[in-house]
C-alpha atoms as a PDB file:
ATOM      1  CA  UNK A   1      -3.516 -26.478  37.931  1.00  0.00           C
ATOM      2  CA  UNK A   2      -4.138 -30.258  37.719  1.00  0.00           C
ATOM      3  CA  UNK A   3      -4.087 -31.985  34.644  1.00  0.00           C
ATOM      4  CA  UNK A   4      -7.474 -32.275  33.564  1.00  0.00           C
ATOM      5  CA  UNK A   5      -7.921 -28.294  34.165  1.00  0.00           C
ATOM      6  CA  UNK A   6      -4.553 -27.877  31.943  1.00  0.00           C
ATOM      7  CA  UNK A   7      -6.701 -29.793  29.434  1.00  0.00           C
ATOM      8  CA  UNK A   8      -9.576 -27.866  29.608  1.00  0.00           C
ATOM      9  CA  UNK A   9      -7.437 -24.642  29.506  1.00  0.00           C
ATOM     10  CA  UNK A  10      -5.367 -25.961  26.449  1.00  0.00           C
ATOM     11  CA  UNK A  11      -9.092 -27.053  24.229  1.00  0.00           C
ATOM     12  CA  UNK A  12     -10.803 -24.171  24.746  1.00  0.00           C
ATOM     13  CA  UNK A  13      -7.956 -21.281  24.212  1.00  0.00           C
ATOM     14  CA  UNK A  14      -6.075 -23.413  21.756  1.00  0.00           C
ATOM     15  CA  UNK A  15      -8.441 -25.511  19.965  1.00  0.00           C
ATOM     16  CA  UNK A  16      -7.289 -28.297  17.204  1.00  0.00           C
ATOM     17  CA  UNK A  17      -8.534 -27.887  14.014  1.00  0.00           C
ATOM     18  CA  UNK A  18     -11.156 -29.941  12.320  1.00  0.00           C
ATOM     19  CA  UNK A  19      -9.681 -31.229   9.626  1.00  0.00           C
ATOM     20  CA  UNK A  20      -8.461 -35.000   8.600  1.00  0.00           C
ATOM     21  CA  UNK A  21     -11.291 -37.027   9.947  1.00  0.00           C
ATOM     22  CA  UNK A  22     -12.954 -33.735  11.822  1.00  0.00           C
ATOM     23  CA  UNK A  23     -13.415 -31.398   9.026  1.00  0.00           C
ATOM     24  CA  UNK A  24     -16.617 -30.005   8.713  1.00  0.00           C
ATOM     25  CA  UNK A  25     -18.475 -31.371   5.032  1.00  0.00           C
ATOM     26  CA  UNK A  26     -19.052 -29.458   2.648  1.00  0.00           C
ATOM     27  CA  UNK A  27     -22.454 -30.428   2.431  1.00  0.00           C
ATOM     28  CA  UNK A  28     -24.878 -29.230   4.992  1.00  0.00           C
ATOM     29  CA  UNK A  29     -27.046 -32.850   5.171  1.00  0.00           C
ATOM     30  CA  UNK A  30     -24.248 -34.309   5.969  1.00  0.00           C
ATOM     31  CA  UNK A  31     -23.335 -32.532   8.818  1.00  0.00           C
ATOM     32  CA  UNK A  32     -26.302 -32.781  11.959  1.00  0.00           C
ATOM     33  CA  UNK A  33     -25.653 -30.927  14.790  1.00  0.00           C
ATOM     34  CA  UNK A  34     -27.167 -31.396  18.262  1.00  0.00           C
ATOM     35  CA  UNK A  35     -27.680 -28.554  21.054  1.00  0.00           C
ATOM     36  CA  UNK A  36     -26.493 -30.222  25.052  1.00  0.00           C
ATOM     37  CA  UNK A  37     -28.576 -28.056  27.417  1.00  0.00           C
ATOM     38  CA  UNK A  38     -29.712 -28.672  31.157  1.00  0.00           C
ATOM     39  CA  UNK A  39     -27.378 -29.032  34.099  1.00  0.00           C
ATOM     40  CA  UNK A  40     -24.485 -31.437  35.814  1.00  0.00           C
ATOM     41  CA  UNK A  41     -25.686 -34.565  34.709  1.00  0.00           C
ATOM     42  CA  UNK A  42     -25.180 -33.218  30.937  1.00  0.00           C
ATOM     43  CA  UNK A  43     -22.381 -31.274  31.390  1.00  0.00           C
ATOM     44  CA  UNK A  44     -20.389 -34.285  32.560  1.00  0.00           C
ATOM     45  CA  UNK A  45     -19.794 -35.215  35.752  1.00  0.00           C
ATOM     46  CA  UNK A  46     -18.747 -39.133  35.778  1.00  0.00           C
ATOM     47  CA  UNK A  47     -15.283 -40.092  35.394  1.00  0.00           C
ATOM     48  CA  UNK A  48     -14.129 -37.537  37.838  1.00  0.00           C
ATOM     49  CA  UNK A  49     -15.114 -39.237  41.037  1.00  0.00           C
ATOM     50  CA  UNK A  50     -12.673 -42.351  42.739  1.00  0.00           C
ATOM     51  CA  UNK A  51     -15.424 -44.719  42.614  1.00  0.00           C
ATOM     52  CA  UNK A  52     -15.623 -44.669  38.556  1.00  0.00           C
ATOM     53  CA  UNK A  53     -12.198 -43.113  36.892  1.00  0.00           C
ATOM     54  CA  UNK A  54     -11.413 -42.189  33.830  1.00  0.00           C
ATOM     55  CA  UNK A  55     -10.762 -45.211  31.482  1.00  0.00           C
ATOM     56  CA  UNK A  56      -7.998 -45.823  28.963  1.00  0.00           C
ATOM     57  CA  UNK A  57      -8.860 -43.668  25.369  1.00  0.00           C
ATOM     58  CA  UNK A  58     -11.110 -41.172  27.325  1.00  0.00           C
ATOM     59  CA  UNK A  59      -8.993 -38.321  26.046  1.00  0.00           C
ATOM     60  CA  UNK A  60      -8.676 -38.703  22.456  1.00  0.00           C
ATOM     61  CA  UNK A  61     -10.923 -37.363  19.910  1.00  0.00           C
ATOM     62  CA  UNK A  62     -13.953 -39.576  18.132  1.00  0.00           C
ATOM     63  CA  UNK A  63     -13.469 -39.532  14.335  1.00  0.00           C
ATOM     64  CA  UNK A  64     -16.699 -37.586  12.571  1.00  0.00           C
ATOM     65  CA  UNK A  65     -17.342 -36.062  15.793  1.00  0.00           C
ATOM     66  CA  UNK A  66     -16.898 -32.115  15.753  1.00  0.00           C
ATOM     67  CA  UNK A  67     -17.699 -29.681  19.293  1.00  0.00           C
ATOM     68  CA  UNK A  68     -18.380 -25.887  18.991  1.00  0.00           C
ATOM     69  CA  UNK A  69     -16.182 -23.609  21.635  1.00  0.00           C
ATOM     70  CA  UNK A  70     -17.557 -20.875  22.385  1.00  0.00           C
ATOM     71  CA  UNK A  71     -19.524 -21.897  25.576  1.00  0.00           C
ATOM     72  CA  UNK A  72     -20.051 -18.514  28.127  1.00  0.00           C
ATOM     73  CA  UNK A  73     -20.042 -18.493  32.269  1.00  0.00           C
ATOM     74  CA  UNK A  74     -23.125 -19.068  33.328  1.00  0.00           C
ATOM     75  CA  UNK A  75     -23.465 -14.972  34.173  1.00  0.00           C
ATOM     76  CA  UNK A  76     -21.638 -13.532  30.406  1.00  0.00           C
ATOM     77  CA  UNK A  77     -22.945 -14.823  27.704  1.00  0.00           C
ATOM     78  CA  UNK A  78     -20.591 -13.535  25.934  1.00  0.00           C
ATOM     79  CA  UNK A  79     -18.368 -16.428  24.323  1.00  0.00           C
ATOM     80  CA  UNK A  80     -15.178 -17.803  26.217  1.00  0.00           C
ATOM     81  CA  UNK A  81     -12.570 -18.817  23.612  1.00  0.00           C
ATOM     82  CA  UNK A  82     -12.610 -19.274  19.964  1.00  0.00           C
ATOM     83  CA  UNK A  83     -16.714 -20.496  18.777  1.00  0.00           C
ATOM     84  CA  UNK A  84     -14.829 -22.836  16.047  1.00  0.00           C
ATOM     85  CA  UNK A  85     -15.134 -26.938  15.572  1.00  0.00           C
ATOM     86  CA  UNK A  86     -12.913 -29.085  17.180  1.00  0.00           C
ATOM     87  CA  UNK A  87     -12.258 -32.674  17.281  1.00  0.00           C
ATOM     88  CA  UNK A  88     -14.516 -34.019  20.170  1.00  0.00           C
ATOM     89  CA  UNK A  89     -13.137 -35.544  23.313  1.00  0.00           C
ATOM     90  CA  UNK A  90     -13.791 -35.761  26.788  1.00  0.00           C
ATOM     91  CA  UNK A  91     -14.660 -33.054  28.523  1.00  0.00           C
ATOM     92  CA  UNK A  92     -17.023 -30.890  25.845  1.00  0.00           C
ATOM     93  CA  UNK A  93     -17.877 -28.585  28.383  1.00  0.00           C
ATOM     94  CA  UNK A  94     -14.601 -26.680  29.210  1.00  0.00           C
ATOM     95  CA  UNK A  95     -15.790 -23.855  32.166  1.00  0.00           C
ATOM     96  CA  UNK A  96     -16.659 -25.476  35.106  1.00  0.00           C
ATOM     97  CA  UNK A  97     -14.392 -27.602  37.196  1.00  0.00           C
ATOM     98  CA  UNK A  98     -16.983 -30.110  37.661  1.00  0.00           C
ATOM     99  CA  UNK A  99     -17.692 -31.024  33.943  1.00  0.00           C
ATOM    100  CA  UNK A 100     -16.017 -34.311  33.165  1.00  0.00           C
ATOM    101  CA  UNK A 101     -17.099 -37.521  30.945  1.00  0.00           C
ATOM    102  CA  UNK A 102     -20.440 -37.040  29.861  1.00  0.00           C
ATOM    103  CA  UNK A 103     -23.339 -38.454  27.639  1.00  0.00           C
ATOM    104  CA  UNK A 104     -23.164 -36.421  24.273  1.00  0.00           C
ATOM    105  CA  UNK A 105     -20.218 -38.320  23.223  1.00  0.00           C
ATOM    106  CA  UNK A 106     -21.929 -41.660  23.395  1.00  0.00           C
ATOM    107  CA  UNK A 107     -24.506 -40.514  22.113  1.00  0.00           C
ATOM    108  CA  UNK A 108     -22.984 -39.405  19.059  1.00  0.00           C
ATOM    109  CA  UNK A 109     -20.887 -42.343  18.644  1.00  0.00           C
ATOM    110  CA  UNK A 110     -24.289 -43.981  18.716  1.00  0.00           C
ATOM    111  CA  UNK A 111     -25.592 -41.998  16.114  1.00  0.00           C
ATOM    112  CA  UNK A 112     -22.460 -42.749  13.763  1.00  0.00           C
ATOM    113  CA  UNK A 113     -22.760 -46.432  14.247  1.00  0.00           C
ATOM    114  CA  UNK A 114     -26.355 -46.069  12.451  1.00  0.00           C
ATOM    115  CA  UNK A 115     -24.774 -43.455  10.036  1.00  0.00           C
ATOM    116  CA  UNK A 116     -21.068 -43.704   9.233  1.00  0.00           C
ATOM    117  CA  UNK A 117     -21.331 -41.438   6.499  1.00  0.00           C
ATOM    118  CA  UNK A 118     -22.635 -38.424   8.998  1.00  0.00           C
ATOM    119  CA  UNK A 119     -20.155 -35.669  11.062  1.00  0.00           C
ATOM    120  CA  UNK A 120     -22.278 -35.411  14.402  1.00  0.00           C
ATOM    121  CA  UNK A 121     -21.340 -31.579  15.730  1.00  0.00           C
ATOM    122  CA  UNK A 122     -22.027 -30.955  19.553  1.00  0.00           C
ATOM    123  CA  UNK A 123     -22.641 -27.048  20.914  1.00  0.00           C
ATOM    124  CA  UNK A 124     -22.619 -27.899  24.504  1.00  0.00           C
ATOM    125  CA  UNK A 125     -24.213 -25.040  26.573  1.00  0.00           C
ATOM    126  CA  UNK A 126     -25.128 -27.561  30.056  1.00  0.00           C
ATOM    127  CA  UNK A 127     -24.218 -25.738  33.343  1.00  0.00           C
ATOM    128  CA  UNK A 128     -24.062 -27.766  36.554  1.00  0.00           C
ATOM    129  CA  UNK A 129     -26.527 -26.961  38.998  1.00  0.00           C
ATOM    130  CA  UNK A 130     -28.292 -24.302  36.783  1.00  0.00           C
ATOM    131  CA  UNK A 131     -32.154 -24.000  38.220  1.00  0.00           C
ATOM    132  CA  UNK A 132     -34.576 -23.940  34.802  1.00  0.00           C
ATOM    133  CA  UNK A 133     -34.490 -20.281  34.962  1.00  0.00           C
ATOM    134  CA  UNK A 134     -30.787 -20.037  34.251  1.00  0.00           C
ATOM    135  CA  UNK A 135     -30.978 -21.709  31.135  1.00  0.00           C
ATOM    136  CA  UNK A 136     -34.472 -20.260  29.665  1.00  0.00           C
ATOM    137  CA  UNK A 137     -35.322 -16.851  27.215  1.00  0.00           C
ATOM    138  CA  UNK A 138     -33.171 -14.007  28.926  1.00  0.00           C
ATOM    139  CA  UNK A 139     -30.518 -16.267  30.687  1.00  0.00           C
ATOM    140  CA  UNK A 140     -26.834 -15.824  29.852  1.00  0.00           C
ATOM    141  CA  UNK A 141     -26.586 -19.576  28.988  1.00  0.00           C
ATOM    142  CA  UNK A 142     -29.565 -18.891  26.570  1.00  0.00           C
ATOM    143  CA  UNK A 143     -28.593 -15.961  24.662  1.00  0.00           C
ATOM    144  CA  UNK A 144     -25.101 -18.292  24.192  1.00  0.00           C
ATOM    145  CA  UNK A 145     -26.078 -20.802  23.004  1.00  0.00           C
ATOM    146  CA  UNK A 146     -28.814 -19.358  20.146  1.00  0.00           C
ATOM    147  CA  UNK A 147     -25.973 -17.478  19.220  1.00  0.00           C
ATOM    148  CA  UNK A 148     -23.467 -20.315  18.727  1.00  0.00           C
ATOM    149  CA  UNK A 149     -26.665 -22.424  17.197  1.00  0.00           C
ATOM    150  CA  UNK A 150     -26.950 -20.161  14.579  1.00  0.00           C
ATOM    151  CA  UNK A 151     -23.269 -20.048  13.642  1.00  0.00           C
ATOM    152  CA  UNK A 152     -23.653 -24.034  13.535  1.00  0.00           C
ATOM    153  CA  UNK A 153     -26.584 -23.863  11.341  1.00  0.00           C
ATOM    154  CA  UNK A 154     -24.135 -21.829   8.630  1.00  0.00           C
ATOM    155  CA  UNK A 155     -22.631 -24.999   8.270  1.00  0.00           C
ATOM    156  CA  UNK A 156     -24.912 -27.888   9.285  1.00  0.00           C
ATOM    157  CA  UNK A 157     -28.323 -28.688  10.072  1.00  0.00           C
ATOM    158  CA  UNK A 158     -29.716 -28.626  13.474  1.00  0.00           C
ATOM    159  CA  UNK A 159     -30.982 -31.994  14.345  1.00  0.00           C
ATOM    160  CA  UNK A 160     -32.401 -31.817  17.659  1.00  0.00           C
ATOM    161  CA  UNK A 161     -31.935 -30.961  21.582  1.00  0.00           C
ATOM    162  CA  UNK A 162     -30.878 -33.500  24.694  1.00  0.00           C
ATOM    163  CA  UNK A 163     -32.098 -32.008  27.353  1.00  0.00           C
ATOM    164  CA  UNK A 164     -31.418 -33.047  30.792  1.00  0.00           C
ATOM    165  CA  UNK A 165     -32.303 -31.026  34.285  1.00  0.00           C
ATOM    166  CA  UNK A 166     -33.997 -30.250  36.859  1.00  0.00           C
ATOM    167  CA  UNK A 167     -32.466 -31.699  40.000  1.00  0.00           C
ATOM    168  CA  UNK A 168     -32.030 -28.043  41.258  1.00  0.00           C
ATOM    169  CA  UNK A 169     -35.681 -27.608  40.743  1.00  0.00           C
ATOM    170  CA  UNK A 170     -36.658 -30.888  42.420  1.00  0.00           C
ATOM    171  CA  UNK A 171     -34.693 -29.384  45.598  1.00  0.00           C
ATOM    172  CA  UNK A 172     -37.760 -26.581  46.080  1.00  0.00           C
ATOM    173  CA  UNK A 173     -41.377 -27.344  46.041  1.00  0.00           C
ATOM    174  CA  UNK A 174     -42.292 -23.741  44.245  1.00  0.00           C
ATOM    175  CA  UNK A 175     -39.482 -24.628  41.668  1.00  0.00           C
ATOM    176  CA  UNK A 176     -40.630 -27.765  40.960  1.00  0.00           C
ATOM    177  CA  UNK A 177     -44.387 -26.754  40.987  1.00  0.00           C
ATOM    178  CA  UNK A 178     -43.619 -24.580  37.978  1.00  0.00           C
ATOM    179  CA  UNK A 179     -40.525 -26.530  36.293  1.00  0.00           C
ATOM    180  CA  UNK A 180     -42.722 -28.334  33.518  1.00  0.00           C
ATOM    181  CA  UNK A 181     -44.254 -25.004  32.309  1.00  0.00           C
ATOM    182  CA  UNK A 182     -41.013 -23.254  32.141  1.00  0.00           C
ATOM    183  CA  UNK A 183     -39.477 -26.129  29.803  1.00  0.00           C
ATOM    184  CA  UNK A 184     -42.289 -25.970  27.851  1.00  0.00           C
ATOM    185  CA  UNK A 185     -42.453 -22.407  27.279  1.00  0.00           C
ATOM    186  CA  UNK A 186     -37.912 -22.560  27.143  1.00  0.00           C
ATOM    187  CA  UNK A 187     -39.232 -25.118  24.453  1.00  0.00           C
ATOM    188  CA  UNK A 188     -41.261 -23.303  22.508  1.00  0.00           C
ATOM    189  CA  UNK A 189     -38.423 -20.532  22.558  1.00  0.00           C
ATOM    190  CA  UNK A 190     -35.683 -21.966  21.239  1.00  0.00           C
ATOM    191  CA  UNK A 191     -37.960 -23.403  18.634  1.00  0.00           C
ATOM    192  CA  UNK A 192     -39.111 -19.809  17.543  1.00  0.00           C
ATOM    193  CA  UNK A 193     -35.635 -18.012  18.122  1.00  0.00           C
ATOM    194  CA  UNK A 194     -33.784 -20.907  15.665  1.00  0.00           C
ATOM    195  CA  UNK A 195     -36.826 -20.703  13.204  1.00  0.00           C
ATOM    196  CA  UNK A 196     -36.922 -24.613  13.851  1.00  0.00           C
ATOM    197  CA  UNK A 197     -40.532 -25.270  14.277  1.00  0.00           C
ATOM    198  CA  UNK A 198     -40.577 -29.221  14.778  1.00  0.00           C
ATOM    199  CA  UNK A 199     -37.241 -29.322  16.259  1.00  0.00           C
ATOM    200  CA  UNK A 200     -36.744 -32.226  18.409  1.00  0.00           C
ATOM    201  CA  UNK A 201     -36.194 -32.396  21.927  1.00  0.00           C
ATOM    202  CA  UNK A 202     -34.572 -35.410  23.738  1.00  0.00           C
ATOM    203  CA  UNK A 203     -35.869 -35.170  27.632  1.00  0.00           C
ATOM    204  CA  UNK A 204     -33.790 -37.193  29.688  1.00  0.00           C
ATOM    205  CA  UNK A 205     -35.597 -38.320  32.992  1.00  0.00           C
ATOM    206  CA  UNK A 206     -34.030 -37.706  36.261  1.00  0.00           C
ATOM    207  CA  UNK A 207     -32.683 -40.430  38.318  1.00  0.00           C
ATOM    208  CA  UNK A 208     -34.729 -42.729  41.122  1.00  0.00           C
ATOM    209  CA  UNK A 209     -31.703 -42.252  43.476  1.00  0.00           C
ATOM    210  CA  UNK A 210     -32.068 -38.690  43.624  1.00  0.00           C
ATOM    211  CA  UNK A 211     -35.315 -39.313  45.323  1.00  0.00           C
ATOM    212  CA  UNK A 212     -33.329 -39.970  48.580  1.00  0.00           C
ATOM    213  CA  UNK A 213     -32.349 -36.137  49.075  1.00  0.00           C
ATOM    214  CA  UNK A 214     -34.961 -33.586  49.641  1.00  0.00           C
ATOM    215  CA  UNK A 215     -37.946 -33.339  49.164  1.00  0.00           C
ATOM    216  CA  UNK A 216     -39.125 -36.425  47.376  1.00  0.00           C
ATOM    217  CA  UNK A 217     -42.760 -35.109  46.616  1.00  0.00           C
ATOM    218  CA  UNK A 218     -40.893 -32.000  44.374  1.00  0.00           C
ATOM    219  CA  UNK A 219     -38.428 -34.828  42.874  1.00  0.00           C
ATOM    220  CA  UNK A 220     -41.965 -36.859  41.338  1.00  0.00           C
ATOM    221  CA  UNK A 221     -43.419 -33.543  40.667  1.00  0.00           C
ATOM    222  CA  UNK A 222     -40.315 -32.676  38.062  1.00  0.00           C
ATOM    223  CA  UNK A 223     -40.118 -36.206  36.808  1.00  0.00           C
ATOM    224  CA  UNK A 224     -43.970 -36.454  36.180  1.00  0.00           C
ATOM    225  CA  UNK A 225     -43.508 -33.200  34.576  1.00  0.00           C
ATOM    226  CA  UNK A 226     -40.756 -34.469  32.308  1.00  0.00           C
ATOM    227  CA  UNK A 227     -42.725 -37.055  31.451  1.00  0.00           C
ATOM    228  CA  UNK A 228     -46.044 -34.904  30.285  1.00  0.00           C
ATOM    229  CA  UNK A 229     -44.287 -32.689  28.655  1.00  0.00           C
ATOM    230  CA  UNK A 230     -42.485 -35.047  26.228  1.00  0.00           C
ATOM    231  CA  UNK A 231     -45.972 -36.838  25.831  1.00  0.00           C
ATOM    232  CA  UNK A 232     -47.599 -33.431  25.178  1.00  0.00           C
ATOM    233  CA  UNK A 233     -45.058 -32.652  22.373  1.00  0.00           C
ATOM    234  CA  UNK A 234     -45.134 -34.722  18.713  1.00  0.00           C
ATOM    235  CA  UNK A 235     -41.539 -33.697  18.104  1.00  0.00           C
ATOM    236  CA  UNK A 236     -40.303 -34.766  21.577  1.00  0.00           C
ATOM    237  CA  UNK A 237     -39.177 -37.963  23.021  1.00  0.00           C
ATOM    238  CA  UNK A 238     -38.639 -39.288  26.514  1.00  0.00           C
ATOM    239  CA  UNK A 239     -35.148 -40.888  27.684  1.00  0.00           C
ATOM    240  CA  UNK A 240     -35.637 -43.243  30.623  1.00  0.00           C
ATOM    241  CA  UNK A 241     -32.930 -43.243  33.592  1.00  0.00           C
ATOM    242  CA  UNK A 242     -33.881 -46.335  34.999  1.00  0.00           C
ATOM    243  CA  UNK A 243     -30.983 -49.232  35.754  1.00  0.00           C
ATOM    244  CA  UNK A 244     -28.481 -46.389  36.010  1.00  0.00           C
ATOM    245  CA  UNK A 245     -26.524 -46.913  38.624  1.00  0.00           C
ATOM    246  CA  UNK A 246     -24.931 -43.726  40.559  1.00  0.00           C
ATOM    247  CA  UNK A 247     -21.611 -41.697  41.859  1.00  0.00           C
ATOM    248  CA  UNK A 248     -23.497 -39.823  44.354  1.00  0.00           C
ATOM    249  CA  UNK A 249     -26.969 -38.723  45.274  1.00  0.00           C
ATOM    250  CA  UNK A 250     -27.473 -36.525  42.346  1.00  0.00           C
ATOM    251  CA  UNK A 251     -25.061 -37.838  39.676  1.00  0.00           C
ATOM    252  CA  UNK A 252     -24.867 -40.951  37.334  1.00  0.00           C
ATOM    253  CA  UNK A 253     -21.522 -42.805  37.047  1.00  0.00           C
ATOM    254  CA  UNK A 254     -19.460 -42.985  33.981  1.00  0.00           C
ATOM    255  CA  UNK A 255     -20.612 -46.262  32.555  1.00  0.00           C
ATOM    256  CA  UNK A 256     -23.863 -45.044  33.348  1.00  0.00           C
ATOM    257  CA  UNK A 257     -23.729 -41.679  31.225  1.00  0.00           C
ATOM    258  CA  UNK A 258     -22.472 -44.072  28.129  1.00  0.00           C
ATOM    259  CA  UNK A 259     -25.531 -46.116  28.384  1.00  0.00           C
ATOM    260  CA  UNK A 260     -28.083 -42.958  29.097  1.00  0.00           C
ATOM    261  CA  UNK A 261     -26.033 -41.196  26.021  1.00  0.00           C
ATOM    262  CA  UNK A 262     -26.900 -44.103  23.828  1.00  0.00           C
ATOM    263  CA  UNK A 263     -30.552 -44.295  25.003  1.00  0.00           C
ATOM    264  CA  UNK A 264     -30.569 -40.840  23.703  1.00  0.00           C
ATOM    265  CA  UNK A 265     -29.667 -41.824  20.267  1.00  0.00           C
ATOM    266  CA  UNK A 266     -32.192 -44.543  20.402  1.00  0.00           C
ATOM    267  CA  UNK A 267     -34.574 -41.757  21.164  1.00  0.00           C
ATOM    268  CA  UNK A 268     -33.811 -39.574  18.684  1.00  0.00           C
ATOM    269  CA  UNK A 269     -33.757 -42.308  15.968  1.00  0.00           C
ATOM    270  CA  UNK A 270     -37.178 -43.369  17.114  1.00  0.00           C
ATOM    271  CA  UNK A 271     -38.343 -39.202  17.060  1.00  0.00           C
ATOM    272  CA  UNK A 272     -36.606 -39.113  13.919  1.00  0.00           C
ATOM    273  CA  UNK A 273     -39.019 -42.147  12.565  1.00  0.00           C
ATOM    274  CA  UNK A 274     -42.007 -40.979  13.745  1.00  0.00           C
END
């Protein structure tokens, strides 16, 4: 077991507790929790390749940031280790090898800079290379993560959703010919099931460079279908990718996932204002 496994084997069996600069407020308002679903790109996946390492204070915890265990395999919904706060740090999502440094911790760091007075809690519930249909009404990863939402929602409020997939999708026309109806209708679920009528949802675009694998007709299909469907939506916003430079053909790099993370935050501020 390397080290960063260990780590992820330690966090999610043996959680710290949230207490000192993590504990959970007493009052709800002050507490707004955020829901990470879609695939690789939100799980995490910079900071684990040669070309962009891990930097120096990846590991440690952001003060006022919580993250809810609890996160299933992507075929058992049912809960792996303890679904209780912990001090957030690199890597939030704890059950796939290829999770690593990703964008909701910027993002939240984002969000505290604009409200130091706010605990940001993170349920992450991303699953690399999860199709749409993996992560939509009926799915393991679903029924997980409206179950750990509603334990949040005990304690916070539920603020809104980042949302970022579909490169699975892009990689079959049929797939991506249907991709922007099933987020709308995954959408409109999660909305109903969480009694959260104008939640927000955060649509993170996918990237240009992923336009060199495949089928690059599907890739535009899902993108334009991003696009319309965060236009089509009053309590939706959409987070460009462009600029952001890549590990791969698929994934962004580390300093790339801090800058889409705070783009995110901008977005939600800016949904928030609206």
């Amino acid at each position: 077991m390397n080290a960063l496994a260990a780590r992820r084997w330690r966090l999610r069996i043996l959680p710290p507790p949230a207490r000192g600069a993590w504990a959970v407020p007493e009052d709800p308002e002050a507490f707004d929790v955020f829901l990470l679903m879609g695939q690789s790109n939100m799980a995490g996946y910079g900071g684990i390749h040669p070309a962009d390492p891990w930097q120096a204070g990846d590991f440690e915890a952001r003060p006022g940031v919580l993250v809810l265990g609890g996160q299933c395999k992507s075929r058992d919904e049912r809960p792996r280790g303890p679904m209780r706060w912990r001090p957030a740090a690199h890597p939030l999502h704890l059950n796939q090898r290829s999770a690593g440094f990703g964008l909701g911790l910027p993002f939240a760091e984002r969000l505290r800079e604009e409200a130091p007075g706010k605990v940001i809690g993170l349920i992450p519930g991303a699953w690399g290379g999860a199709p749409i249909a993996d992560l939509g009404p009926g799915s393991p990863l679903y029924g997980n993560m409206i179950q750990r939402a509603r334990e949040a929602m005990t304690r916070g409020r539920l603020r809104g959703v980042l949302w970022h997939q579909g490169e699975s999708d892009a990689a079959d026309p049929a797939l991506a010919a249907g991709h922007a109806g099933r987020l709308a209708e995954l959408m409109r679920c999660l909305r109903r099931d969480l009694d959260e009528a104008a939640l927000p949802f955060l649509i993170g675009d996918l990237a240009d460079f992923g336009r060199q694998r495949g089928d690059r007709g599907s890739h535009d299909r899902v993108r334009e279908g991003l696009r319309s469907v965060a236009t089509a939506d009053e309590h939706a916003g959409f987070v460009e990718s462009e600029g952001l430079a890549k590990v791969d053909a698929v994934h962004f790099g580390r300093t790339a996932l801090v800058s889409f993370g705070h783009r995110f935050a901008d977005a939600w501020l800016a949904t928030r204002g609206a």
